[in-house]
C-alpha atoms as a PDB file:
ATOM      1  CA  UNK A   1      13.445 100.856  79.590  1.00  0.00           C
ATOM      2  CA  UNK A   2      13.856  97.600  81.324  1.00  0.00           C
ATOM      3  CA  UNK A   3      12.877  96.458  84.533  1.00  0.00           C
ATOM      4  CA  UNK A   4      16.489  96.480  86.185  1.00  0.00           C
ATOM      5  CA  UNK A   5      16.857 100.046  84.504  1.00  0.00           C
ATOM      6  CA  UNK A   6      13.418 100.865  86.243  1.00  0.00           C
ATOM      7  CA  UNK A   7      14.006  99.973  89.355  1.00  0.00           C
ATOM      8  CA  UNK A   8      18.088 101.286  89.354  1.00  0.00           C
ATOM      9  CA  UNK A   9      16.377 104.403  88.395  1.00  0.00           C
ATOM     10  CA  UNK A  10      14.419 104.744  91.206  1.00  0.00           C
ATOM     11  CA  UNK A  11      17.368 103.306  94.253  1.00  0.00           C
ATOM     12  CA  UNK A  12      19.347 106.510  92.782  1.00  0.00           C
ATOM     13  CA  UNK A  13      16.946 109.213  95.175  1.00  0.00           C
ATOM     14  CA  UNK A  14      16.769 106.239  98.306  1.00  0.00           C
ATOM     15  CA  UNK A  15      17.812 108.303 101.321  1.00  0.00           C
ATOM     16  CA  UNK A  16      17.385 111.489  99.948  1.00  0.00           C
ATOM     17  CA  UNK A  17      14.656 114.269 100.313  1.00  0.00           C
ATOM     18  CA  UNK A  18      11.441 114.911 101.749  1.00  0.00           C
ATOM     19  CA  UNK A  19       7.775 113.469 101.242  1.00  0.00           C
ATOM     20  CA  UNK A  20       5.500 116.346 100.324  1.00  0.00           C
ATOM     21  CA  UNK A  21       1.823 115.270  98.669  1.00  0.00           C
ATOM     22  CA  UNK A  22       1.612 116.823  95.375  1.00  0.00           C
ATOM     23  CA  UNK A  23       5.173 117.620  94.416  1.00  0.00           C
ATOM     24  CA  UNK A  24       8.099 115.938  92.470  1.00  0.00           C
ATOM     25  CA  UNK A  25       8.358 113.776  90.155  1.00  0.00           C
ATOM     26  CA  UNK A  26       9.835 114.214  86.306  1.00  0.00           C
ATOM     27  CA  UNK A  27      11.582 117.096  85.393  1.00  0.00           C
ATOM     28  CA  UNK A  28      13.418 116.930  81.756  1.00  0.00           C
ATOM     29  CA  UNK A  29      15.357 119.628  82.557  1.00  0.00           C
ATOM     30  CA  UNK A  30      16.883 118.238  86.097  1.00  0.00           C
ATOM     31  CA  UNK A  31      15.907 114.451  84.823  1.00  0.00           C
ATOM     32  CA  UNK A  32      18.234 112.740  87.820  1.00  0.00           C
ATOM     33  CA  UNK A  33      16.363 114.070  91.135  1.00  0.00           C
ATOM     34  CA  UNK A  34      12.523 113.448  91.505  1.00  0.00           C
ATOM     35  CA  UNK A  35      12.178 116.056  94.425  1.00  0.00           C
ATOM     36  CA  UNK A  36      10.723 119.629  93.292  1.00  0.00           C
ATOM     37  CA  UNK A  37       8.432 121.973  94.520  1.00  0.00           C
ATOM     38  CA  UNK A  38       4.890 122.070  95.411  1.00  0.00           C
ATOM     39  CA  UNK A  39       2.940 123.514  92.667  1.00  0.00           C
ATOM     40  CA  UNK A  40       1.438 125.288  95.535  1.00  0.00           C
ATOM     41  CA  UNK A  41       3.418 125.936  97.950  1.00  0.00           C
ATOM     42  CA  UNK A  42       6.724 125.449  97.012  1.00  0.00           C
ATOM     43  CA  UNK A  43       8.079 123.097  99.337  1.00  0.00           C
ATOM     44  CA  UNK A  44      10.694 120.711  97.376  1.00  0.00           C
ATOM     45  CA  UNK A  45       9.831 117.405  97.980  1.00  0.00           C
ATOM     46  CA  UNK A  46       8.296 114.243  96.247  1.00  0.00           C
ATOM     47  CA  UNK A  47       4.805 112.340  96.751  1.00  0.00           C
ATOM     48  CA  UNK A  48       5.056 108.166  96.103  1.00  0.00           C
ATOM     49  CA  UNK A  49       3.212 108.793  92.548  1.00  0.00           C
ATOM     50  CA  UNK A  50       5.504 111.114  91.767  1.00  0.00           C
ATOM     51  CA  UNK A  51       8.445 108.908  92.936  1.00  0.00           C
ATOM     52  CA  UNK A  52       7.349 105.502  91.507  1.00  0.00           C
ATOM     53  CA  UNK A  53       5.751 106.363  89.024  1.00  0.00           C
ATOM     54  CA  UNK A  54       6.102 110.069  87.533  1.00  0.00           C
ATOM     55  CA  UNK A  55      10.225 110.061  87.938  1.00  0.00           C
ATOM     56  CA  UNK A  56      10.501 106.365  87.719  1.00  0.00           C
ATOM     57  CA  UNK A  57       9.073 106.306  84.522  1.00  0.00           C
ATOM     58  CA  UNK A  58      10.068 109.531  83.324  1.00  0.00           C
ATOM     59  CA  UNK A  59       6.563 110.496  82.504  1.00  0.00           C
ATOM     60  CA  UNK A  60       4.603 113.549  82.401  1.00  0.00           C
ATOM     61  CA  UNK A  61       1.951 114.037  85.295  1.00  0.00           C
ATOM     62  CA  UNK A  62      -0.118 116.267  83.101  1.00  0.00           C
ATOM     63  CA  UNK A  63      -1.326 113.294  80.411  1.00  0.00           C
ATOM     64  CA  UNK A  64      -5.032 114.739  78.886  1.00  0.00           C
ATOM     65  CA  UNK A  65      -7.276 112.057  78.660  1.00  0.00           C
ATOM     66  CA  UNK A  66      -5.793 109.740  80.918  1.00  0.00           C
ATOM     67  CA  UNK A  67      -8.131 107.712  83.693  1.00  0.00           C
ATOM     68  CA  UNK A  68     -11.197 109.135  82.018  1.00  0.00           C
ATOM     69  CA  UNK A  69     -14.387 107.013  82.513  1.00  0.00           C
ATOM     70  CA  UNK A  70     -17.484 105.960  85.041  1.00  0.00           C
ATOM     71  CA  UNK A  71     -16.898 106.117  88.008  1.00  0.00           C
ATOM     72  CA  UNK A  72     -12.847 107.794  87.397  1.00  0.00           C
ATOM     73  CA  UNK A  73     -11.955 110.360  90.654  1.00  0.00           C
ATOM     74  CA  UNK A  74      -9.039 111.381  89.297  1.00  0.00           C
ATOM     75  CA  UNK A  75      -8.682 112.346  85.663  1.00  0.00           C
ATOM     76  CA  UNK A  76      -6.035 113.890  82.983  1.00  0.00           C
ATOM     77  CA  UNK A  77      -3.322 113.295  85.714  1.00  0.00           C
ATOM     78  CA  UNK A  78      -1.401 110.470  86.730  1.00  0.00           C
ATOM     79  CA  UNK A  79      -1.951 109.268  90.449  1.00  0.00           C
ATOM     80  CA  UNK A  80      -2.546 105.981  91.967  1.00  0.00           C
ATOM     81  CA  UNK A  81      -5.669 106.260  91.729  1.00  0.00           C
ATOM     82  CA  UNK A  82      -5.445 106.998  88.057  1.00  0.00           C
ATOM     83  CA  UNK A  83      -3.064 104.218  87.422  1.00  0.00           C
ATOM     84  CA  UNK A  84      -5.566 101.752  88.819  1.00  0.00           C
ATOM     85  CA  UNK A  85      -8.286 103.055  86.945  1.00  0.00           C
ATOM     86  CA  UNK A  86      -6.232 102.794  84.274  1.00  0.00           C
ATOM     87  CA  UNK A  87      -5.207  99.067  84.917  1.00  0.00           C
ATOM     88  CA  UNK A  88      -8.708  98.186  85.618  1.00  0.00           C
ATOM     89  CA  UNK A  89     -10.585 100.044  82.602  1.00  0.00           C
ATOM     90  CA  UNK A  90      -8.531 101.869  79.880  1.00  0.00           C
ATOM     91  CA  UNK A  91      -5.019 100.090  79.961  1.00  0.00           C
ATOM     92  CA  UNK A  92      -3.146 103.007  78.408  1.00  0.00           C
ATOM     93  CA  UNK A  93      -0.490 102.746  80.260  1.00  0.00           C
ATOM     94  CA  UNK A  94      -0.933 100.024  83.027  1.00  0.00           C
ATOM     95  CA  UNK A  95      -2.576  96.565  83.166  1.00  0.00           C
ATOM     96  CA  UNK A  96      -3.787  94.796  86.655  1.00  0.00           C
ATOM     97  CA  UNK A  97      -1.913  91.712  87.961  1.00  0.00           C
ATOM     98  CA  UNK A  98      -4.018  88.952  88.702  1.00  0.00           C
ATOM     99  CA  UNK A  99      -1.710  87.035  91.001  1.00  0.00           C
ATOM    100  CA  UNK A 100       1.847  87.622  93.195  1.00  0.00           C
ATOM    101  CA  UNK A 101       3.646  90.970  91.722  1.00  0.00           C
ATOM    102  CA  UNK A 102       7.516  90.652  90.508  1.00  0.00           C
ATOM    103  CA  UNK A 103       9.925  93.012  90.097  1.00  0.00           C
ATOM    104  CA  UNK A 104       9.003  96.282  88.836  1.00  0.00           C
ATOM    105  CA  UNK A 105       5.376  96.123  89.649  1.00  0.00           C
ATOM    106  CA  UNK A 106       3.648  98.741  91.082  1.00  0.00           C
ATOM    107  CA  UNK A 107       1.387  98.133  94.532  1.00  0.00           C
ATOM    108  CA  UNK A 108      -1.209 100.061  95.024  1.00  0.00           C
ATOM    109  CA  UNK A 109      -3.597 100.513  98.707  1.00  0.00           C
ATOM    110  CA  UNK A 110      -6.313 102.309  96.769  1.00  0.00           C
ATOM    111  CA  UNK A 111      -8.149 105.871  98.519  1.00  0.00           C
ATOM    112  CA  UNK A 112     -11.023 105.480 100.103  1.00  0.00           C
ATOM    113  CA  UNK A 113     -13.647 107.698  98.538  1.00  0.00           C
ATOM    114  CA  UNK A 114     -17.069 108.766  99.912  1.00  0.00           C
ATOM    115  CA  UNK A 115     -20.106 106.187  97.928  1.00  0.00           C
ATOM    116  CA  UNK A 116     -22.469 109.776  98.118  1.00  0.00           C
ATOM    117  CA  UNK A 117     -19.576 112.258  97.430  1.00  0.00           C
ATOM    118  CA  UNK A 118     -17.222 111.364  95.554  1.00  0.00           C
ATOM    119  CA  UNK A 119     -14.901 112.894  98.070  1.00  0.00           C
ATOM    120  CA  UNK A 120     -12.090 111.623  98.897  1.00  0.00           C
ATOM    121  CA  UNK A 121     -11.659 110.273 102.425  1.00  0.00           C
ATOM    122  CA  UNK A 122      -8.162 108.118 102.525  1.00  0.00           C
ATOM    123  CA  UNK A 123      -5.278 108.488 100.962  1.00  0.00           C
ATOM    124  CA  UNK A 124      -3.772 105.898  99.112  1.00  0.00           C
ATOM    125  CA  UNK A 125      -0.397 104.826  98.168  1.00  0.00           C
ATOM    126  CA  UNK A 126       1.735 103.078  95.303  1.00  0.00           C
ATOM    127  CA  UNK A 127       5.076 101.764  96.031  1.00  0.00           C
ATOM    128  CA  UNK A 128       7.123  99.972  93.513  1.00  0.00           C
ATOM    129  CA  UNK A 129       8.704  96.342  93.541  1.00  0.00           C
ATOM    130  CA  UNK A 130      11.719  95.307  94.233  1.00  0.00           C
ATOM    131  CA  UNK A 131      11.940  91.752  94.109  1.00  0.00           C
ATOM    132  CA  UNK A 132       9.449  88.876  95.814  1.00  0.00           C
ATOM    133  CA  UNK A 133      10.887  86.352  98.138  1.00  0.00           C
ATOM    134  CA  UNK A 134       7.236  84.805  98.331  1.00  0.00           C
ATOM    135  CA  UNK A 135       7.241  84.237  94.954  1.00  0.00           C
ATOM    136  CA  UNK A 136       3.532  82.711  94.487  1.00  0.00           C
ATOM    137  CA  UNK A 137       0.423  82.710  96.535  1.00  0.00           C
ATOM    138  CA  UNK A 138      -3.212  83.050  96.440  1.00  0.00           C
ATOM    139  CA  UNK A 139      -3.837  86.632  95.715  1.00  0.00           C
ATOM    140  CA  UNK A 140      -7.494  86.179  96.514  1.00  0.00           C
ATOM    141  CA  UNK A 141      -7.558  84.972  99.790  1.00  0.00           C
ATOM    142  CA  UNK A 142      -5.976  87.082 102.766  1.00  0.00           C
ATOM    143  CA  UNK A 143      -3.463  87.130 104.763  1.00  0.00           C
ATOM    144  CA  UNK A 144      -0.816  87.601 101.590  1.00  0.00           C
ATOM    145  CA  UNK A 145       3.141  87.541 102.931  1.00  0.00           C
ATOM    146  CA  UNK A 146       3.370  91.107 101.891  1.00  0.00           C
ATOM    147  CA  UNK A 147       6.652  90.923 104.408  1.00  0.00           C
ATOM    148  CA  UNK A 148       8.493  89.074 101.529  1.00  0.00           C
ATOM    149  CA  UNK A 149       8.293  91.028  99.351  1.00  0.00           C
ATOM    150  CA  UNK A 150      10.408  94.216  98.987  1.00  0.00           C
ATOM    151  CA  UNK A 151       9.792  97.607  97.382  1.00  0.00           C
ATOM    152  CA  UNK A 152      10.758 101.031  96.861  1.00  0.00           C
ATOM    153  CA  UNK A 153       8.635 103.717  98.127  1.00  0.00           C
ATOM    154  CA  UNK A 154       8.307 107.904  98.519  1.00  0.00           C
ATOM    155  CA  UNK A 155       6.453 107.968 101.978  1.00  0.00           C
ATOM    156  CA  UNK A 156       5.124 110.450 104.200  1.00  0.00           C
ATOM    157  CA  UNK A 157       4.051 112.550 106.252  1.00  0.00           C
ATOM    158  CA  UNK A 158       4.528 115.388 104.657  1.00  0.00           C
ATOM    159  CA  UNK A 159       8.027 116.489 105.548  1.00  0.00           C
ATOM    160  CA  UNK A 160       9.064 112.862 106.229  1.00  0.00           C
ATOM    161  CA  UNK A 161      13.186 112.802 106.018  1.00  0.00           C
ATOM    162  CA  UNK A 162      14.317 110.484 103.921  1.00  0.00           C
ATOM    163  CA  UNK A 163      11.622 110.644 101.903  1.00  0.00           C
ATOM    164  CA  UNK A 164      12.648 107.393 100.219  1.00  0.00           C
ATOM    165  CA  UNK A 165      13.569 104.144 101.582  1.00  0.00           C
ATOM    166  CA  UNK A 166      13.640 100.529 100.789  1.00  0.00           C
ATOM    167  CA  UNK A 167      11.981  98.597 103.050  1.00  0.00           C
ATOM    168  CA  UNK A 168       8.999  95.626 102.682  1.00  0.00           C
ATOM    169  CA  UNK A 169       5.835  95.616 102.010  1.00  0.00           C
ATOM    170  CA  UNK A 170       4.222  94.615 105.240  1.00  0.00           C
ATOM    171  CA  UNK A 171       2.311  98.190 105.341  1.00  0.00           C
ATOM    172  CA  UNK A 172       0.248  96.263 102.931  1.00  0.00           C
ATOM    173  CA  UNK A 173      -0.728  93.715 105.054  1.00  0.00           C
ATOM    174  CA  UNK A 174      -1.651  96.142 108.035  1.00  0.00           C
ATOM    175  CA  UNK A 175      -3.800  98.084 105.358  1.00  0.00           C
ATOM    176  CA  UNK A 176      -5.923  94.646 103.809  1.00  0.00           C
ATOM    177  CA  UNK A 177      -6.028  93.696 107.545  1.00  0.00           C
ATOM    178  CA  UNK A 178      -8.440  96.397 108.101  1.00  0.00           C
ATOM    179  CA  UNK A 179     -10.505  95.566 104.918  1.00  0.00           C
ATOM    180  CA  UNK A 180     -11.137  91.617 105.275  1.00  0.00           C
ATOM    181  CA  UNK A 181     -14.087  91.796 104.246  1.00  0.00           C
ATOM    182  CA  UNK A 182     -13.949  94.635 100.958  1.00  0.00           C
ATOM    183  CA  UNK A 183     -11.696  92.769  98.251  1.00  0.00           C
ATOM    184  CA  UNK A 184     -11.647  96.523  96.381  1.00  0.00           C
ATOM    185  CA  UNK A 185     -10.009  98.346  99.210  1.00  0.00           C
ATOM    186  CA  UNK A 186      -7.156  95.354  99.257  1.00  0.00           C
ATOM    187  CA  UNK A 187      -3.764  96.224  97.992  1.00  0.00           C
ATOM    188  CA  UNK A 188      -3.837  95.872  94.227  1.00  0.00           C
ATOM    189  CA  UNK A 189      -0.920  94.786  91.683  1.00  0.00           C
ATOM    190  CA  UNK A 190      -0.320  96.691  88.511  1.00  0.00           C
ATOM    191  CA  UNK A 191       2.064  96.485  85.648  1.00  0.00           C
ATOM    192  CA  UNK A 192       3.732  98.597  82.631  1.00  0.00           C
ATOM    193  CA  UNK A 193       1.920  97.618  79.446  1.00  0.00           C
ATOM    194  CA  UNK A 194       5.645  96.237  77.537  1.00  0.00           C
ATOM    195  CA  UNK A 195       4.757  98.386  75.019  1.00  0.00           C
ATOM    196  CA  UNK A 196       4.957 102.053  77.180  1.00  0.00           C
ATOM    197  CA  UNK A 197       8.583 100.315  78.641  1.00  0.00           C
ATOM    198  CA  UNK A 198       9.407 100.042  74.649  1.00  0.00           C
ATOM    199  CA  UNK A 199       8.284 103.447  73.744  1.00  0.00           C
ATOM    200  CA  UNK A 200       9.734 104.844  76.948  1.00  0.00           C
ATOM    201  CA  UNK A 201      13.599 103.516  75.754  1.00  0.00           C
ATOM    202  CA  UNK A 202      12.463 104.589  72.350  1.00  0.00           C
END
């Protein structure tokens, strides 16, 4: 899979469906939509995992093993918060960006978990890409012109119609905005390993 087949993948569902947290994704048997039903409750919709990563990548969200290690919230299912565990520590399938993402990268506003519970207390969110007018800047100073650079994205409420868009990624900027001072909260850049992308058109 290449980057332009990535990222035509996922402008196929733009404008279509609903956002519903926990659904969607990749379905081999209807491989061309990446709205399903809740495992729960059965509402047909997609989360922005599901969406940018799951469907866009046509990978199981099951994957045993996968984001296990100290400190991992999420493990043996693919999530952002997985995949940036995984970028961080165990780089089976993604590796963190140290600088400006490009096309086909994944950006990630990680949750905000409880330092005494482990509980989750903020939802994140991963949107994918599109293409960077910025180009290069200083990815560890704030403000970053998240405005200029456009991606793909499965976002919510729940029930949100459509449930994708294209649009930029100023969100991101609102979101670091409010975290000035806590570099791991920031938005975070990930990327495919070239070797899943090779096994992946394999």
């Amino acid at each position: 899979m290449t980057t332009a087949e990535y990222i035509a993948r996922l402008l196929t569902q733009v404008g279509r469906g609903q956002y519903w947290l926990g659904a969607g994704g990749y379905d081999p048997k209807k491989p061309d939509t990446c709205f399903h039903p809740h495992w729960d409750t059965g509402d047909v919709g997609c989360d922005c995992s599901a969406f940018a990563i799951k469907f866009g990548l046509k990978l199981d969200g099951h994957r045993p093993g996968f984001g296990r290690g100290p400190g991992a919230h999420v493990t043996d299912d693919i999530n952002s918060d997985s995949a940036l565990y995984d970028a961080i520590h165990n780089h089976d399938l993604f590796q963190l960006v140290a600088g400006p993402p490009v096309a086909g990268d994944l950006l990630i506003i990680p949750s905000r978990f409880n330092p005494k519970t482990g509980k989750r207390e903020g939802i994140g969110h991963v949107m994918a890409t599109r293409q960077n007018r910025a180009l290069e800047w200083d990815h560890a100073v704030l403000p970053r012109p998240w405005d200029l650079v456009d991606v793909i994205q499965c976002r919510g409420p729940n029930g949100k119609r459509p449930g994708v868009i294209v649009s930029d990624a100023s969100y991101c900027a609102k979101h670091d905005a409010k975290w000035v001072k806590v570099p791991s909260m920031w938005t975070q850049v990930i990327r495919v390993r070239e070797e899943v992308l090779a096994a992946i058109a394999a």
